[in-house]
Protein backbone atom coordinates (compact mmCIF):
# COMPACT_ATOMS: atom_id res chain seq x y z
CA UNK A 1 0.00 0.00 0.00
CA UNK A 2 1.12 3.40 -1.02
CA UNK A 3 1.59 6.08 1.61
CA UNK A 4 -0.92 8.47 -0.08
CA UNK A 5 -3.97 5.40 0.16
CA UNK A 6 -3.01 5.23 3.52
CA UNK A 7 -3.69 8.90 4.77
CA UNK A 8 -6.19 8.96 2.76
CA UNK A 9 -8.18 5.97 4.78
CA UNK A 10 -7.10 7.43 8.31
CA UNK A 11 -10.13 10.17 7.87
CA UNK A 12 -12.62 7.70 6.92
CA UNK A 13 -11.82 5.86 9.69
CA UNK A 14 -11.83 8.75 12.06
CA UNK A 15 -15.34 9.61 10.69
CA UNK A 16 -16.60 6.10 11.88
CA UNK A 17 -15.09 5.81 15.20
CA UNK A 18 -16.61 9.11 15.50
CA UNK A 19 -20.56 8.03 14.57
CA UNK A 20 -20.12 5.12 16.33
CA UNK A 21 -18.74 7.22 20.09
CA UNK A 22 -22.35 9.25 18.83
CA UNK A 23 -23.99 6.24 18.41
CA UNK A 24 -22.48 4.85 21.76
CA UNK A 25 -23.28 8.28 23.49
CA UNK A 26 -26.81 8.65 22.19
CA UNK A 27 -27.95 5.24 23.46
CA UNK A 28 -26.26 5.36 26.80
CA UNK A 29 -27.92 9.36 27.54
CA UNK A 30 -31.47 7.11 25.99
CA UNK A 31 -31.07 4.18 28.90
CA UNK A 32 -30.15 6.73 31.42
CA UNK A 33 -33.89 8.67 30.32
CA UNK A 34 -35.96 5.70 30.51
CA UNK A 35 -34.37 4.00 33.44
CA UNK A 36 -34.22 7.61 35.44
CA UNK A 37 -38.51 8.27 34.12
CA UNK A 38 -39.40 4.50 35.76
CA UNK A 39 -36.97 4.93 39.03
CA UNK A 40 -39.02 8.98 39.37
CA UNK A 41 -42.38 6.70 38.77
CA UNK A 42 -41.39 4.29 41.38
CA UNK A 43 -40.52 6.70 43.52
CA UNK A 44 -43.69 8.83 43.19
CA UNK A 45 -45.90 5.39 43.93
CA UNK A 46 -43.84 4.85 46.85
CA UNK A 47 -44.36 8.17 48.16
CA UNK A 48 -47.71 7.88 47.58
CA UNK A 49 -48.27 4.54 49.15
CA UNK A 50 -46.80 5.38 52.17
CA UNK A 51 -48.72 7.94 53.23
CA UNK A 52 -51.92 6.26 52.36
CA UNK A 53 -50.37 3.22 54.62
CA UNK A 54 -49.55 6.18 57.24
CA UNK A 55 -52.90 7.63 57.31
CA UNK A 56 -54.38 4.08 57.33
CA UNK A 57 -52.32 2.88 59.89
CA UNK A 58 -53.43 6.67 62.02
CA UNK A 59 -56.68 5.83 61.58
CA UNK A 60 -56.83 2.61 62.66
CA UNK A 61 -55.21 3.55 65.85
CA UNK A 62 -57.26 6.46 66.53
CA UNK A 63 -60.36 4.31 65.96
CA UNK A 64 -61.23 3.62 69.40
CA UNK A 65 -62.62 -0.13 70.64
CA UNK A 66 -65.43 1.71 73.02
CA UNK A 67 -67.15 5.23 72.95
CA UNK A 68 -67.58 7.67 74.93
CA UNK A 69 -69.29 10.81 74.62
CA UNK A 70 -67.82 14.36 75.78
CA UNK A 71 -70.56 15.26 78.74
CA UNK A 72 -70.26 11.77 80.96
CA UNK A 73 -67.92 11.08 84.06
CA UNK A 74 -67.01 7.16 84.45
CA UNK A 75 -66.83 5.44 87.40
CA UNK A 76 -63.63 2.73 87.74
CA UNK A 77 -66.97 0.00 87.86
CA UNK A 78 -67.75 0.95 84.12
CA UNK A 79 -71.16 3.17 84.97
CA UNK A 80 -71.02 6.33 83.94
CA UNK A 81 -72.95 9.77 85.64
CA UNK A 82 -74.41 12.99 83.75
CA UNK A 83 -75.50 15.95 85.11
CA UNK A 84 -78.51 17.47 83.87
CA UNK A 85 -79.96 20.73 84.13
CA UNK A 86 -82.42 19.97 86.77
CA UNK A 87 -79.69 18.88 89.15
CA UNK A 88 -80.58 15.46 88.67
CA UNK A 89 -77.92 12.93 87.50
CA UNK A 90 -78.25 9.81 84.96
CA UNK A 91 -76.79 6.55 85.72
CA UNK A 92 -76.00 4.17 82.84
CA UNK A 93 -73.47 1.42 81.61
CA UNK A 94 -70.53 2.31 79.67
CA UNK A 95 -70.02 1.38 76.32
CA UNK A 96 -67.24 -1.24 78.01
CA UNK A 97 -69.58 -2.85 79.77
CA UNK A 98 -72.48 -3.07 77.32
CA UNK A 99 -70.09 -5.14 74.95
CA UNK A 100 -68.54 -7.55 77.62
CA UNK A 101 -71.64 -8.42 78.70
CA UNK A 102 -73.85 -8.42 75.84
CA UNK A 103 -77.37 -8.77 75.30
CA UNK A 104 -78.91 -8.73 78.36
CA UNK A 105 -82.75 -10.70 79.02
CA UNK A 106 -83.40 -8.80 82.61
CA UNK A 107 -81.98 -5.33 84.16
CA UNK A 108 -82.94 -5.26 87.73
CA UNK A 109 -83.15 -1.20 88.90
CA UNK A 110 -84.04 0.14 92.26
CA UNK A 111 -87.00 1.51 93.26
CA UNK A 112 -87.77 5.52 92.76
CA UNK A 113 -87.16 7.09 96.60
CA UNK A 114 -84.37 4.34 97.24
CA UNK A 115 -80.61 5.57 98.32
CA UNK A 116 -78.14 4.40 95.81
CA UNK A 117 -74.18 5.06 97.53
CA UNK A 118 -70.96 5.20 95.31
CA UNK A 119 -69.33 2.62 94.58
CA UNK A 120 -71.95 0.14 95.92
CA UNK A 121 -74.06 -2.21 93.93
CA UNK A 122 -77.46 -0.60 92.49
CA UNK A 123 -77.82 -2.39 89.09
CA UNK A 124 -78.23 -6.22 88.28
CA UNK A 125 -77.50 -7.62 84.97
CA UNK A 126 -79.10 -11.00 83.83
CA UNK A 127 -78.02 -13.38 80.96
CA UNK A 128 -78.40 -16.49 80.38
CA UNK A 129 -79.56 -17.54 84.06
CA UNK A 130 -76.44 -15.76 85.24
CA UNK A 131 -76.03 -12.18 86.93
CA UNK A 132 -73.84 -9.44 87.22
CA UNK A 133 -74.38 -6.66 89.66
CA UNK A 134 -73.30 -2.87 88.84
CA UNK A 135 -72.12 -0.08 90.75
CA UNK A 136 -73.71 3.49 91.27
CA UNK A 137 -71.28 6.35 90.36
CA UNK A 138 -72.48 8.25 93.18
CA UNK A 139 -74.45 8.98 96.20
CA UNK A 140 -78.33 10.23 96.28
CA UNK A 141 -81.79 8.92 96.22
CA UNK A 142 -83.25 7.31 93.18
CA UNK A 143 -86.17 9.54 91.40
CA UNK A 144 -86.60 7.72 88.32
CA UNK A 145 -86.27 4.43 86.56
CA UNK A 146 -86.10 3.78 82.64
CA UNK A 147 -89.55 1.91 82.90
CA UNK A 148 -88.53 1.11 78.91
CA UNK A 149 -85.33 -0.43 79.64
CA UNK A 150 -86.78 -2.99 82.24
CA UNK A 151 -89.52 -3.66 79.57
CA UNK A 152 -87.17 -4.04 76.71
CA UNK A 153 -83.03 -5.27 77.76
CA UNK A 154 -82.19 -4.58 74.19
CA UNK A 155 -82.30 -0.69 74.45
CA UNK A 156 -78.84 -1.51 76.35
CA UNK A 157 -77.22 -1.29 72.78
CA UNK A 158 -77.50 2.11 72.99
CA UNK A 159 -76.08 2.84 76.33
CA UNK A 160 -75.57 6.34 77.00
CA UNK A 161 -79.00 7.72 75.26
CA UNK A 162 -82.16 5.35 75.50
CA UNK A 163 -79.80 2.83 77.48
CA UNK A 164 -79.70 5.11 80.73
CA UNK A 165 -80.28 3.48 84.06
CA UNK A 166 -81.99 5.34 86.47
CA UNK A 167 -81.78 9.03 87.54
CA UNK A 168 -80.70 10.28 91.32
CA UNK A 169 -80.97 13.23 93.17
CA UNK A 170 -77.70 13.33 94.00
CA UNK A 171 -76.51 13.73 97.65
CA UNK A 172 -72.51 15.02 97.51
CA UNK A 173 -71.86 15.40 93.58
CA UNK A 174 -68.84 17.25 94.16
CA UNK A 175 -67.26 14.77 96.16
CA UNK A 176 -68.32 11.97 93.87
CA UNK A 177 -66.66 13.94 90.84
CA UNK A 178 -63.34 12.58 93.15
CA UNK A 179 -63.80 9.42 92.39
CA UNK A 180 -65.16 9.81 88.71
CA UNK A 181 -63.23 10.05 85.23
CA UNK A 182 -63.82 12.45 82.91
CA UNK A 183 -62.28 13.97 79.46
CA UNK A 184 -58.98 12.49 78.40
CA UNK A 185 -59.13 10.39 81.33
CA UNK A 186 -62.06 8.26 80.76
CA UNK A 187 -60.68 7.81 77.33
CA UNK A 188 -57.37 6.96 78.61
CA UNK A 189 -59.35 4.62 81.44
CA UNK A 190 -60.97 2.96 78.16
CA UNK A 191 -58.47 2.36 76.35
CA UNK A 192 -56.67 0.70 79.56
CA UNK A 193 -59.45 -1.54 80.02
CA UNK A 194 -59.65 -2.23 75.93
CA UNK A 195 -55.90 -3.68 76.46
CA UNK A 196 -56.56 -5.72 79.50
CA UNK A 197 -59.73 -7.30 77.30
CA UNK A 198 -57.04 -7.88 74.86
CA UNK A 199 -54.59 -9.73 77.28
CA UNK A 200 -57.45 -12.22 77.62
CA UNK A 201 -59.02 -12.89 74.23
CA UNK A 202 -58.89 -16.05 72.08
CA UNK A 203 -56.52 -16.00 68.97
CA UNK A 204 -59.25 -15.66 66.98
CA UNK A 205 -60.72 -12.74 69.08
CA UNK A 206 -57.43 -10.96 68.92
CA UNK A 207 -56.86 -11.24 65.35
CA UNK A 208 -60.02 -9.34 64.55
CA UNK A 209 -59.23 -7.07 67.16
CA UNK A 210 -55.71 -6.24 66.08
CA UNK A 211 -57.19 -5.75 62.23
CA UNK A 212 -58.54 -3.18 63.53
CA UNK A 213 -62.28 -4.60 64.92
CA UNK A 214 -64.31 -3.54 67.92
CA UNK A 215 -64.92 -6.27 70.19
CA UNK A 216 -68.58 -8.77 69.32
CA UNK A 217 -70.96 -7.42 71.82
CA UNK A 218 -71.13 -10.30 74.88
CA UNK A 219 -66.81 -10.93 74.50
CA UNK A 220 -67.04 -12.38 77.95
CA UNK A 221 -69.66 -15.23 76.88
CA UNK A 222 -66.77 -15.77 74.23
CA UNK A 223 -63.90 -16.13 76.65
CA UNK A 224 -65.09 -17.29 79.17
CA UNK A 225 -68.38 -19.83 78.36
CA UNK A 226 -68.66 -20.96 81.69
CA UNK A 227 -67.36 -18.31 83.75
CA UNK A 228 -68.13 -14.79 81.81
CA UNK A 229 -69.79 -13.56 84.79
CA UNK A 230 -66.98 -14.24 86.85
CA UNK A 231 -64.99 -12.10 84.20
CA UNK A 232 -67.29 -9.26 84.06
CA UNK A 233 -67.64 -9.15 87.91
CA UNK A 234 -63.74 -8.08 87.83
CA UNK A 235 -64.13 -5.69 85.14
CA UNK A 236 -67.39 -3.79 86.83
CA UNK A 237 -65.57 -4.21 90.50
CA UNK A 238 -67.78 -6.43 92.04
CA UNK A 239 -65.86 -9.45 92.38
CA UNK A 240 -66.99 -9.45 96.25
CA UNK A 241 -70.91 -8.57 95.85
């Protein structure tokens, strides 16, 4: 080969190392595109999964087992006292109590005129040829009965409305508020009880509960067959009555 064909190739070959560094160049900047566009989509899932996971997860923690409304004081024995503008107070069950112990065939009340004393028994409960006796959250003398409840059990469903006890004319309210829980207390009291009810259930129990269930109204029939009112007797204080 002369010198002159020689020189005369080097350019050509120049020109085609040079398209094919283009070439090369083009295709990696291409792959880094579509590979950077699907990591930015996975990303942008991700960071909208996990807040949807976060504000699932919030929610189901801030979904409370058992309710409570705003304007009712708790007693420790799971009865609960409002003050109405007559200076009367209402006596009912919790919303705790209403689900351990289910549906209910008899509620025993006392008698209008009768003294009712904190933290004694005033209330019977009867289920399945079993009873469970209640405390009063405070001191006074009876002036009414819920004449429907005693008629119909099953108005116990709704506890703190058309589930109300009886009503008292109460004798030392302000000392009674002492011994009652009220605000973020009774929720906190709730919630305390809601994990000690959770120390006892079933495996099956405590899966639903852990998804994120409320607890079947009449649990302790479900834990405890033969001994439920032994269970709710510790629960409502009354172990001893």
């Amino acid at each position: 080969m002369l010198t002159h064909d020689f020189l005369s190739m080097y350019p050509a070959k120049q020109a085609e190392y040079a398209l094919a560094i283009s070439y090369m160049l083009a295709f990696i900047g291409w792959w880094r595109f579509v590979n950077g566009g699907k990591r930015a989509e996975a990303e942008l899932r991700l960071e909208h999964a996990e807040p949807a996971k976060a504000t699932a997860a919030a929610a189901a923690a801030e979904q409370p087992w058992f309710s409570i409304p705003a304007n009712v004081w708790l007693h420790p024995g799971h009865t609960w006292a409002r003050a109405a503008e007559d200076g009367t107070v209402a006596v009912g069950l919790d919303d705790f109590a209403h689900k351990l112990v289910g549906p209910v065939e008899k509620v025993a009340l006392p008698k209008p005129g009768a003294p009712v004393g904190q933290g004694v028994p005033a209330v019977v409960l009867a289920s399945s040829g079993k009873s469970v006796p209640m405390l009063s959250p405070v001191d006074g003398v009876v002036s009414e009965v819920n004449e429907e409840l005693v008629s119909d059990p099953t108005l116990l469903s709704n506890p703190y409305v058309q589930g109300w006890l009886f009503k008292v004319r109460p004798a030392r309210l302000r000392a009674n508020e002492r011994q009652l829980l009220g605000g973020e207390r009774a929720r906190v009291f709730l919630d305390e009880a809601a994990a000690a009810l959770a120390a006892k259930v079933s495996p099956e129990l405590g899966h639903v509960l852990q998804d994120g269930g409320s607890p079947v109204s009449g649990i302790a029939q479900e834990l405890e067959p033969e001994k439920w009112d032994a269970l709710a007797r510790s629960f409502f204080l009354t172990e001893e009555a």
